[in-house]
N, C-alpha and C. Protein backbone atom coordinates (compact mmCIF):
# COMPACT_ATOMS: atom_id res chain seq x y z
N UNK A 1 -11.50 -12.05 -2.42
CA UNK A 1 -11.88 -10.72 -1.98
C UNK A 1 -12.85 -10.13 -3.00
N UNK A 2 -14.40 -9.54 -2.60
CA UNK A 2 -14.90 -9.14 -3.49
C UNK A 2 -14.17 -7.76 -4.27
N UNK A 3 -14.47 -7.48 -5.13
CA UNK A 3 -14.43 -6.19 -6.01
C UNK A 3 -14.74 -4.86 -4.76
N UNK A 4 -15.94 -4.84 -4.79
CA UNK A 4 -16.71 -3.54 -3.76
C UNK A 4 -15.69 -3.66 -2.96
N UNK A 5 -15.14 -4.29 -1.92
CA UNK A 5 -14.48 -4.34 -0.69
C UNK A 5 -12.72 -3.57 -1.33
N UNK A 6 -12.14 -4.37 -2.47
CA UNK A 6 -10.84 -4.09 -2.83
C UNK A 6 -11.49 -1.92 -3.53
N UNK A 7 -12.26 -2.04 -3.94
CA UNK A 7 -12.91 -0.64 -3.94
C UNK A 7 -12.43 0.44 -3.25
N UNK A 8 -13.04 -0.27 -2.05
CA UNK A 8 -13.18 0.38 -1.18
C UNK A 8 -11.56 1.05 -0.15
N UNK A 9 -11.00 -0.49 -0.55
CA UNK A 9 -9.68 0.00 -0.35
C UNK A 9 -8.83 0.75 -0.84
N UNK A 10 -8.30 0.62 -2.17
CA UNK A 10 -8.39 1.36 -2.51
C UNK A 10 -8.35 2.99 -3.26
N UNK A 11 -9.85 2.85 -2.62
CA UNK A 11 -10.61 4.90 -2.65
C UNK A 11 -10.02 5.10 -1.31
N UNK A 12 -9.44 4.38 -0.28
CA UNK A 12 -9.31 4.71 1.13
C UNK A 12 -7.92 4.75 1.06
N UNK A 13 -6.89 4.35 0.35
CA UNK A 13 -5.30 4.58 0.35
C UNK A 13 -5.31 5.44 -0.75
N UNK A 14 -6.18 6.01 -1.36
CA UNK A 14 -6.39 7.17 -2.46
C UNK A 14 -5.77 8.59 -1.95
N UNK A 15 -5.99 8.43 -0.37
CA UNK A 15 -5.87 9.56 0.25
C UNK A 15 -4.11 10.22 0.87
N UNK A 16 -3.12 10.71 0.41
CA UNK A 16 -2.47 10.95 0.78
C UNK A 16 -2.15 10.73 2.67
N UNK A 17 -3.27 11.62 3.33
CA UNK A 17 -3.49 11.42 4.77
C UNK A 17 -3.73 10.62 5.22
N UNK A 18 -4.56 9.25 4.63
CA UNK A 18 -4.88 8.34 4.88
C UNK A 18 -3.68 7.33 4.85
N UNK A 19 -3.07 7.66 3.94
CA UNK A 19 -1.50 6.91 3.98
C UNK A 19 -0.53 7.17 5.02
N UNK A 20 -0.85 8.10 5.37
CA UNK A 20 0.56 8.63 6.40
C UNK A 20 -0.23 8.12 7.44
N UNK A 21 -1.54 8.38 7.99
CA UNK A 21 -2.08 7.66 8.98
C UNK A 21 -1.55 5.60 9.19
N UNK A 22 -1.86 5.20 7.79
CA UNK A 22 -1.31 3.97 7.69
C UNK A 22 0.20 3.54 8.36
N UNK A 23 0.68 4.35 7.78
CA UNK A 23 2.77 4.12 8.23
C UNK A 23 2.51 4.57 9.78
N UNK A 24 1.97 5.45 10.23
CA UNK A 24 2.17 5.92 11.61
C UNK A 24 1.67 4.65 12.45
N UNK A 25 0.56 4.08 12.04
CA UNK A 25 -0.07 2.80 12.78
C UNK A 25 0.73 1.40 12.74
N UNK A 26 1.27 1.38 11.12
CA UNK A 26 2.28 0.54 11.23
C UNK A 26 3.76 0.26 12.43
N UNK A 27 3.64 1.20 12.59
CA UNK A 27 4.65 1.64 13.89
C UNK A 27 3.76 0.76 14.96
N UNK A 28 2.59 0.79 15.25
CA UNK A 28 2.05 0.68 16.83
C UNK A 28 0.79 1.59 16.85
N UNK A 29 0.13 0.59 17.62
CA UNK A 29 -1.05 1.30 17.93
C UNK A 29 -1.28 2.77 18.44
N UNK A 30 -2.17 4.14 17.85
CA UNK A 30 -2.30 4.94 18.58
C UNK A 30 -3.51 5.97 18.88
N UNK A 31 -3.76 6.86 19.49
CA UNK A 31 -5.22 7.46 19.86
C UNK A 31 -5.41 8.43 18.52
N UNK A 32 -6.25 8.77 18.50
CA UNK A 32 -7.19 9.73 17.78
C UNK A 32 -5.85 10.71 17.64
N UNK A 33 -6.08 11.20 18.72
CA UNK A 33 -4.90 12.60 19.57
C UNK A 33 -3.70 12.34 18.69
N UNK A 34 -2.72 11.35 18.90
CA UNK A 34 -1.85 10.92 18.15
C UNK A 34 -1.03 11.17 17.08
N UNK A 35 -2.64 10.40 16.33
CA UNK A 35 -2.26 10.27 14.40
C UNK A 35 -2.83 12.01 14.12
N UNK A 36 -3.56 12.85 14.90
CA UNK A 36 -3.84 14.42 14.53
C UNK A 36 -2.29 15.01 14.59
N UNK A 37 -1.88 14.74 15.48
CA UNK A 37 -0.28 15.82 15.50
C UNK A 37 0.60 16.14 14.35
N UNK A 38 0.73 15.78 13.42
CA UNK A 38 1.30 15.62 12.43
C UNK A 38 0.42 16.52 11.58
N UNK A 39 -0.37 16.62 11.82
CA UNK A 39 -1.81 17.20 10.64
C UNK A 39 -2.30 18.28 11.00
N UNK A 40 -2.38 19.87 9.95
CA UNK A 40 -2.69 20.55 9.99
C UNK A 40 -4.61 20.69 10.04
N UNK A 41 -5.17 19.56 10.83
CA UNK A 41 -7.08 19.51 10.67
C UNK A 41 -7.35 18.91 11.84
N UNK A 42 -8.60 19.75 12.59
CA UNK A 42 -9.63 19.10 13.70
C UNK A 42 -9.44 17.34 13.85
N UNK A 43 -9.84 17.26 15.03
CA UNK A 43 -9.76 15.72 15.23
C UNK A 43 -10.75 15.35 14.49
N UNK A 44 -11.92 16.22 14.24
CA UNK A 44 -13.53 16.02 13.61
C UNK A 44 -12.58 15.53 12.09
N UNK A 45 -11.72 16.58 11.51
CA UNK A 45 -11.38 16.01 10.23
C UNK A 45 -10.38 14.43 10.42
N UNK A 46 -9.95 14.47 11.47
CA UNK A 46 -9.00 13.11 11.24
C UNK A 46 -9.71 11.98 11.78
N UNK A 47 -10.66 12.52 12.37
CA UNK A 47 -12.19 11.27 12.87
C UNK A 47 -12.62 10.94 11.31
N UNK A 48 -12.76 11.50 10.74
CA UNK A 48 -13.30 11.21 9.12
C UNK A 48 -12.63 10.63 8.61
N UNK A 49 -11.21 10.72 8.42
CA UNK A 49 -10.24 10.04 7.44
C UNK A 49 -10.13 8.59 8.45
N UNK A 50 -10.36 8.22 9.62
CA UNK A 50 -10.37 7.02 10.52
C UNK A 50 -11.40 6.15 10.04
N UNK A 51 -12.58 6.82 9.70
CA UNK A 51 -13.66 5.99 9.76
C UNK A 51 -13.78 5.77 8.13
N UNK A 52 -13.34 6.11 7.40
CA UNK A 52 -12.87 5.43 5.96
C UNK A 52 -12.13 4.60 6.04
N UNK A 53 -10.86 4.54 6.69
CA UNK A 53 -10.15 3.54 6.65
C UNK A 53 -10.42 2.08 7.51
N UNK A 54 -11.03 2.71 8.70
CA UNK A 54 -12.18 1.66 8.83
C UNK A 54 -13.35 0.73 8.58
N UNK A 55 -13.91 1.51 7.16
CA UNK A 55 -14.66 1.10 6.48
C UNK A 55 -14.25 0.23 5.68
N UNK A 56 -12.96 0.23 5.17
CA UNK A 56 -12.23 -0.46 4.49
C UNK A 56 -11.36 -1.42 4.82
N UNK A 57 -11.43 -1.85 6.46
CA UNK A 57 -11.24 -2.79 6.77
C UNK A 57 -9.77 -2.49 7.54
N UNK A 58 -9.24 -1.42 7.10
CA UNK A 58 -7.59 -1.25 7.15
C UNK A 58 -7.05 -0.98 8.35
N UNK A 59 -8.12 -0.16 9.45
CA UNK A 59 -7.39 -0.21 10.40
C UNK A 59 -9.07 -0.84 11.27
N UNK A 60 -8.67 -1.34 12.59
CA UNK A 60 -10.00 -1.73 13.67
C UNK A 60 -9.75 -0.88 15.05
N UNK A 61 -10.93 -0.43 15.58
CA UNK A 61 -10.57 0.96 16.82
C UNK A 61 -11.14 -0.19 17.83
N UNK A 62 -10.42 -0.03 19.35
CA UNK A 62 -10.30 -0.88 20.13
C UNK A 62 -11.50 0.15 21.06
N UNK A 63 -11.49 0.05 22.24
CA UNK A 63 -11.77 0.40 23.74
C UNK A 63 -11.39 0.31 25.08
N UNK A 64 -10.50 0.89 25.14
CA UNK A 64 -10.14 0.76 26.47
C UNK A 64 -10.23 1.96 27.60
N UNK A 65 -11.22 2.10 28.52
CA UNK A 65 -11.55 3.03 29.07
C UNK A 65 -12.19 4.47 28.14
N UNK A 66 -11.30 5.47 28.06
CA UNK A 66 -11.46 6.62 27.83
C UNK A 66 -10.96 6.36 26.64
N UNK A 67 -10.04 5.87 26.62
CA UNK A 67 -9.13 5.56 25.15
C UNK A 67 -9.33 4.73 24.28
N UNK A 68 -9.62 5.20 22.80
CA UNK A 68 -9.82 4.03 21.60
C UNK A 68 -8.79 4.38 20.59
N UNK A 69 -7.71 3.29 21.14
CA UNK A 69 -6.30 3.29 20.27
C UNK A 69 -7.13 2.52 19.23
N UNK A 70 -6.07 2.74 17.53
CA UNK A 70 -6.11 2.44 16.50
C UNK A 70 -5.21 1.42 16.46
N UNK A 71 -5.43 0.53 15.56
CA UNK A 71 -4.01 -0.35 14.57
C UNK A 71 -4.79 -1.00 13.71
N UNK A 72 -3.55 -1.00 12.30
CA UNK A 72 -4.01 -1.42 11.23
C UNK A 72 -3.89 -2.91 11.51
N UNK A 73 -5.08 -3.12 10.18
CA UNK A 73 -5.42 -4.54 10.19
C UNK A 73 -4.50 -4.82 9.12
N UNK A 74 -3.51 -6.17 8.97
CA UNK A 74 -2.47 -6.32 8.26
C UNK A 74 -3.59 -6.64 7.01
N UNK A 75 -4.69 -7.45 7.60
CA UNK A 75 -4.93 -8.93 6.37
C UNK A 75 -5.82 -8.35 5.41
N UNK A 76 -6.35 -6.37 5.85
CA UNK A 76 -7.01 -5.92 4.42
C UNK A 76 -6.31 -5.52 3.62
N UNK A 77 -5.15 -5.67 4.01
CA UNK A 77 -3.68 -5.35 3.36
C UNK A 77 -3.03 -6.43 2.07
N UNK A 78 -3.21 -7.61 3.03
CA UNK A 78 -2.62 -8.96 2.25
C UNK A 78 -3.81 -9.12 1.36
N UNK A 79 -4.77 -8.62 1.44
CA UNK A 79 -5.97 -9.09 0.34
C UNK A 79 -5.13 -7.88 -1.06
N UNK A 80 -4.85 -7.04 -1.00
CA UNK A 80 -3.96 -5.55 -1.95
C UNK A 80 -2.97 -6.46 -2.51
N UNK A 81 -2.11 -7.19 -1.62
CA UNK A 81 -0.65 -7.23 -1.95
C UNK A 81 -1.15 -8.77 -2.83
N UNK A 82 -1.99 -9.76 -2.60
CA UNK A 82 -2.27 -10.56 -3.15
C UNK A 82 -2.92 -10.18 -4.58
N UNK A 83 -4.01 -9.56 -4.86
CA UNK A 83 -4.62 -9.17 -6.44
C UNK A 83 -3.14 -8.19 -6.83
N UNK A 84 -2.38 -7.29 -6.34
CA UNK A 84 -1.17 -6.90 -7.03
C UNK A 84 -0.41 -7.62 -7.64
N UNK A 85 -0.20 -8.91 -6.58
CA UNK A 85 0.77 -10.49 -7.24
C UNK A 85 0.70 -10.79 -8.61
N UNK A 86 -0.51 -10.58 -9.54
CA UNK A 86 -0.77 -11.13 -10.83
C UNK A 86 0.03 -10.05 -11.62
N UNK A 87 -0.06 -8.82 -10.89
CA UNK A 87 1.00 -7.16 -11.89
C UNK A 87 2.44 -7.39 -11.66
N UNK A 88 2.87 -7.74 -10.49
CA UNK A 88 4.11 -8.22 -10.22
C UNK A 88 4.67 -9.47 -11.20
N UNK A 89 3.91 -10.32 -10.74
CA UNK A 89 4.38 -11.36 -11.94
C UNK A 89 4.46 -11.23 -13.35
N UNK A 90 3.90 -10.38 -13.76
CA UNK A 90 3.85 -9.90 -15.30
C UNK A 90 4.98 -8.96 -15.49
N UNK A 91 5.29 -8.14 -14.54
CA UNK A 91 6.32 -7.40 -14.51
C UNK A 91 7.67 -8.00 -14.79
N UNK A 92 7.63 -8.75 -13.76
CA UNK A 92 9.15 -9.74 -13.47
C UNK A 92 9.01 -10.48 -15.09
N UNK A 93 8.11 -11.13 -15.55
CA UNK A 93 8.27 -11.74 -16.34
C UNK A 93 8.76 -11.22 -17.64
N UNK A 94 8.45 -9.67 -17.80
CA UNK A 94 8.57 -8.24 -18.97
C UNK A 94 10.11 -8.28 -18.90
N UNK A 95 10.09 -7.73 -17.46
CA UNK A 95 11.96 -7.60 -17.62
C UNK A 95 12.76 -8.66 -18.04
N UNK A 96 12.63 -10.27 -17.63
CA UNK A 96 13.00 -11.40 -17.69
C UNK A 96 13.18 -11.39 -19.43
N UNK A 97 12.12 -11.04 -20.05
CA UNK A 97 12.06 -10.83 -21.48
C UNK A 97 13.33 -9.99 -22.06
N UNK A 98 12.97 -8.61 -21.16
CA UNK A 98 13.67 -7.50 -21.61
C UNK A 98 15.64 -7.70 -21.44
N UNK A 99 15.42 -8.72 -20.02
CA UNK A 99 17.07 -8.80 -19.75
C UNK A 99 17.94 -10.02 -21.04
N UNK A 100 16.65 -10.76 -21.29
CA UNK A 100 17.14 -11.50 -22.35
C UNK A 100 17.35 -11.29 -23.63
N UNK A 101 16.87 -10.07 -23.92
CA UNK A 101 17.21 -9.71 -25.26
C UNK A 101 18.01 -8.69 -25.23
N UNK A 102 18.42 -8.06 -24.21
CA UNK A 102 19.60 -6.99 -23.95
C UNK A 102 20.84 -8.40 -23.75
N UNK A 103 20.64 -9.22 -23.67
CA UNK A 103 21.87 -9.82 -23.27
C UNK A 103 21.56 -10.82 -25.00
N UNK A 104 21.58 -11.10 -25.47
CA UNK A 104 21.42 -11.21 -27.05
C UNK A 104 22.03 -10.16 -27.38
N UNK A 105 21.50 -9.16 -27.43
CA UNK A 105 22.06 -7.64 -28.07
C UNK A 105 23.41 -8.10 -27.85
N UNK A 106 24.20 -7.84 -26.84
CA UNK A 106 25.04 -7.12 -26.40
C UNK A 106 25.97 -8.88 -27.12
N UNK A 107 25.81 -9.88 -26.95
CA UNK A 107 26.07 -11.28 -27.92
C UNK A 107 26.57 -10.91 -28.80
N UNK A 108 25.08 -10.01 -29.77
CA UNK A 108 25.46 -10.07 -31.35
C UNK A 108 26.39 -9.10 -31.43
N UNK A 109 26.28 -8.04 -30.60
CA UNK A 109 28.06 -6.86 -30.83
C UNK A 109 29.21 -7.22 -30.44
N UNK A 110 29.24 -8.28 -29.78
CA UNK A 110 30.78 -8.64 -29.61
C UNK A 110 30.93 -9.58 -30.70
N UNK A 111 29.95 -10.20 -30.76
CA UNK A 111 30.41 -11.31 -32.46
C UNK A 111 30.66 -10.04 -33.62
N UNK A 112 29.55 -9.44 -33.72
CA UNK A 112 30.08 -8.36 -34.99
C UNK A 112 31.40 -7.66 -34.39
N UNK A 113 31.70 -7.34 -33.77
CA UNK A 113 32.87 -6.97 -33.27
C UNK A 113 34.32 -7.29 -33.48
N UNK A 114 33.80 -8.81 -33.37
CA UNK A 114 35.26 -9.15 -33.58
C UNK A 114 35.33 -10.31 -35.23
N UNK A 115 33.93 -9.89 -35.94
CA UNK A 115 34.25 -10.02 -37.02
C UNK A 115 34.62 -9.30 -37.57
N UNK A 116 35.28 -7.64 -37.27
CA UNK A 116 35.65 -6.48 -37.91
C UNK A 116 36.81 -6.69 -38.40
């Protein structure tokens, strides 16, 4: 995944609204009309926050008749959850550290312990 593109993503889940738009789509596809109900702004403003997240790959707008339902695209997603994988693994590996020397600790106080 280039850089610019993960960028772009993102500056586009940067957005509080843009997130809740996300979970609502995660549910199932839905219209413009829809993902506004929840939101105190013009469709003009939730047309804006659509076409960012479109830009970013995250969600794709269909056509059908009159209606252009939304749904997110999983796989600009799995490109996030994949470059995260390298923070995760470092993580797990911190605690793995951290659980092993709390469990040492807690070793050396029962030996001092019951050398009292």
């Amino acid at each position: 995944m280039s850089s610019d593109r993960l960028s772009a993503t993102f500056a586009a889940l940067a957005d509080p609204t843009r997130r809740a738009i996300l979970a609502h789509l995660a549910k199932g596809e839905a219209s413009v009309t829809e993902l506004a109900k929840p939101f105190d702004m013009s469709l003009p403003a939730i047309s804006k926050h659509l076409k960012v997240l479109e830009r970013a790959g995250l969600i794709v707008r269909g056509r059908e008749a009159q209606w252009r339902p939304c749904r997110i695209n999983a796989e600009a997603l799995k490109d996030v959850d994949e470059w995260l994988e390298q923070y995760r693994q470092f993580w797990e590996e911190s605690f793995d550290r951290l659980d092993d020397y709390l469990h040492e600790l807690q070793t050396q106080e029962k030996q001092d312990g019951q050398q009292e």
